[in-house]
Protein backbone atom coordinates (compact mmCIF):
# COMPACT_ATOMS: atom_id res chain seq x y z
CA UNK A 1 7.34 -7.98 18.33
CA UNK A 2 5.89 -8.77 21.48
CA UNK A 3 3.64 -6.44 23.56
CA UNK A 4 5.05 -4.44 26.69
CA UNK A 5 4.98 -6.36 30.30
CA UNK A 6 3.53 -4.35 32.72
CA UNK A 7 6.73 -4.04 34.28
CA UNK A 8 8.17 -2.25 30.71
CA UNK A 9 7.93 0.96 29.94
CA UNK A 10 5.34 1.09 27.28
CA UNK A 11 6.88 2.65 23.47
CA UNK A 12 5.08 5.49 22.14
CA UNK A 13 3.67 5.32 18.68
CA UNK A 14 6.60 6.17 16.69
CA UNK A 15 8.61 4.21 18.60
CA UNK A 16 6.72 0.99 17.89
CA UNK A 17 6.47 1.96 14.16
CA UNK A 18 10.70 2.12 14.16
CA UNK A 19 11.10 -1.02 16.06
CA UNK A 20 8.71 -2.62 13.46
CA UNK A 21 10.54 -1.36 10.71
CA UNK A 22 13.97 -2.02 11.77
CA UNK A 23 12.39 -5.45 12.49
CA UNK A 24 11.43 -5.80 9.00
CA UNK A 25 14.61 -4.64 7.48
CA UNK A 26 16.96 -7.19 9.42
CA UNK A 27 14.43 -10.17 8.53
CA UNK A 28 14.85 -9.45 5.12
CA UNK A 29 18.19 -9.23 5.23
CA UNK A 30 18.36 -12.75 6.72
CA UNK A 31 16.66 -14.08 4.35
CA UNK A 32 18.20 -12.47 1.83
CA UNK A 33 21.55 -13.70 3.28
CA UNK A 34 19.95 -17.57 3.84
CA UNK A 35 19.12 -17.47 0.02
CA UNK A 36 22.40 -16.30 -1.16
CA UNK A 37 23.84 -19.23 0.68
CA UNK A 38 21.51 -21.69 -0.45
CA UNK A 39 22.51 -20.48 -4.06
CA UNK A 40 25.94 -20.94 -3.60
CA UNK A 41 25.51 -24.66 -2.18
CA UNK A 42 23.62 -25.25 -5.12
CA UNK A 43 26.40 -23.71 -7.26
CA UNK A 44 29.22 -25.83 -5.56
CA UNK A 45 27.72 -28.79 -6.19
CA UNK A 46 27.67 -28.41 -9.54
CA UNK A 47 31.23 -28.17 -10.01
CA UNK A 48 31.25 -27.93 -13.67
CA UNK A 49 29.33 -24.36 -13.69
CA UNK A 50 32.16 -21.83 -14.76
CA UNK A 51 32.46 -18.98 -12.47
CA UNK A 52 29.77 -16.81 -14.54
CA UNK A 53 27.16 -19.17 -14.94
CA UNK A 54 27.35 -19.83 -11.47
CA UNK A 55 27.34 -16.45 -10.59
CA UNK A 56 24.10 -15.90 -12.95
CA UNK A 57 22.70 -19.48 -11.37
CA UNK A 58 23.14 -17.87 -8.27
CA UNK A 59 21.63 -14.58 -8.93
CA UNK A 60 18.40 -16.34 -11.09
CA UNK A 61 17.88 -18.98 -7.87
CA UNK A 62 18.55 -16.07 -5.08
CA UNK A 63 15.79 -14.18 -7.19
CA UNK A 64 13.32 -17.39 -7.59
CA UNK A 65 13.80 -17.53 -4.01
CA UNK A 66 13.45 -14.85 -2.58
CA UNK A 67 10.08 -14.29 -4.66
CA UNK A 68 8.68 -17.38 -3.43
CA UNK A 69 9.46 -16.18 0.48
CA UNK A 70 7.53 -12.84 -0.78
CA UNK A 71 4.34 -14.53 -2.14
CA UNK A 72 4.26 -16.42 0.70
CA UNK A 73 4.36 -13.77 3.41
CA UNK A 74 2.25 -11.71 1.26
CA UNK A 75 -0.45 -14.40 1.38
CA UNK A 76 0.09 -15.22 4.90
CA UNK A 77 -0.54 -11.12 5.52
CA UNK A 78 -4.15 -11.25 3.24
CA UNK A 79 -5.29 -14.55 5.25
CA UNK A 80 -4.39 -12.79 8.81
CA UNK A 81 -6.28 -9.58 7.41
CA UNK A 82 -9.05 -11.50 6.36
CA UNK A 83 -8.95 -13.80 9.60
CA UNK A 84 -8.95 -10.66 11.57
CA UNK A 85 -12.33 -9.02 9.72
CA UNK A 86 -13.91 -12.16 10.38
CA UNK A 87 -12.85 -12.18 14.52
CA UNK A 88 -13.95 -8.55 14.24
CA UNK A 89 -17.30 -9.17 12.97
CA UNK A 90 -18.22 -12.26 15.62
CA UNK A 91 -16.57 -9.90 18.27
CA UNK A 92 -19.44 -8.01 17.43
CA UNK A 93 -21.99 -10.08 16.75
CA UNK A 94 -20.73 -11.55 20.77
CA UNK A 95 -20.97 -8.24 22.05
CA UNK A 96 -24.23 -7.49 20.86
CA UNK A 97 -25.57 -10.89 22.29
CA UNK A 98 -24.03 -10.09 25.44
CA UNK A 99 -25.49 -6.54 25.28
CA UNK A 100 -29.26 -8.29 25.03
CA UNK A 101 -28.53 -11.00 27.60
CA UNK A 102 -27.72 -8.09 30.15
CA UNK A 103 -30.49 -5.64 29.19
CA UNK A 104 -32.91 -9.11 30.12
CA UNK A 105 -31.31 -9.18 33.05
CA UNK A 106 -31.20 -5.73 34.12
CA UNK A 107 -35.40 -5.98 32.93
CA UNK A 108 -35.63 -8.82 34.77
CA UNK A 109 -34.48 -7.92 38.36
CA UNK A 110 -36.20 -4.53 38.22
CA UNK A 111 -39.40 -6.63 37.41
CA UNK A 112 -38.76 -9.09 40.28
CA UNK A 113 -37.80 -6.06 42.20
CA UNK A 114 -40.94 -3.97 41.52
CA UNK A 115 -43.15 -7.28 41.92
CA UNK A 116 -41.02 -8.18 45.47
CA UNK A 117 -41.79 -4.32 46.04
CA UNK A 118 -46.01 -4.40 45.52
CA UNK A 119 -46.01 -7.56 47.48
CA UNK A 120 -44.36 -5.97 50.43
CA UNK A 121 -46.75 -3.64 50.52
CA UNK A 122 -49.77 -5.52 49.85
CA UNK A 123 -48.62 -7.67 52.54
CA UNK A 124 -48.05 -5.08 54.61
CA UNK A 125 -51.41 -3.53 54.32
């Protein structure tokens, strides 16, 4: 699902969760759907199948397949959670950097400043 333009209303939590959801349910059932048809291709070209073995071929490879699709969004989920600790901890670790890099600076110029400062004055004496 792609985030709200700025020109979209933005969907409140629940909302978001029941688009996701109802998401979810109609990709399943299109790949439940693109399996069963695979299966039956299979089944018609083997021509000799009688109607129940074909029926069972169809069930056992509409089963296989749909497996297969589950392992491999299920593994594609644990590598974007893990993917996602890892951009959370160098986010971090960036942050932190960042964090030092500006307290320098901010030490810096009110060093520079407070020198500039003392020399005015001695100068001015």
């Amino acid at each position: 699902m792609t985030p709200p333009s700025r020109h979209e209303p933005r969907l409140d939590r629940d909302s978001a969760e029941l688009a996701n959801e109802v998401e979810g349910y109609l990709l399943v059932q299109a790949e439940q759907e693109l399996a069963r048809r695979e299966a039956e291709a299979l089944c018609a070209r083997l021509d000799w199948l009688t109607t129940g073995q074909a029926e069972e071929l169809a069930r056992h490879y509409t089963e296989q397949r749909l497996g297969l699709t589950r392992q491999a969004l299920q593994a594609t989920a644990d590598r974007a959670q893990r993917l996602r600790g890892e951009y959370e901890i160098r986010y971090a670790a960036l942050r932190r950097a960042l964090l030092k890099r500006h307290a320098v600076g901010a030490c810096l110029l009110l060093v520079c400043s407070t020198a500039a400062g003392a020399g005015a004055r001695f100068l001015a004496r």
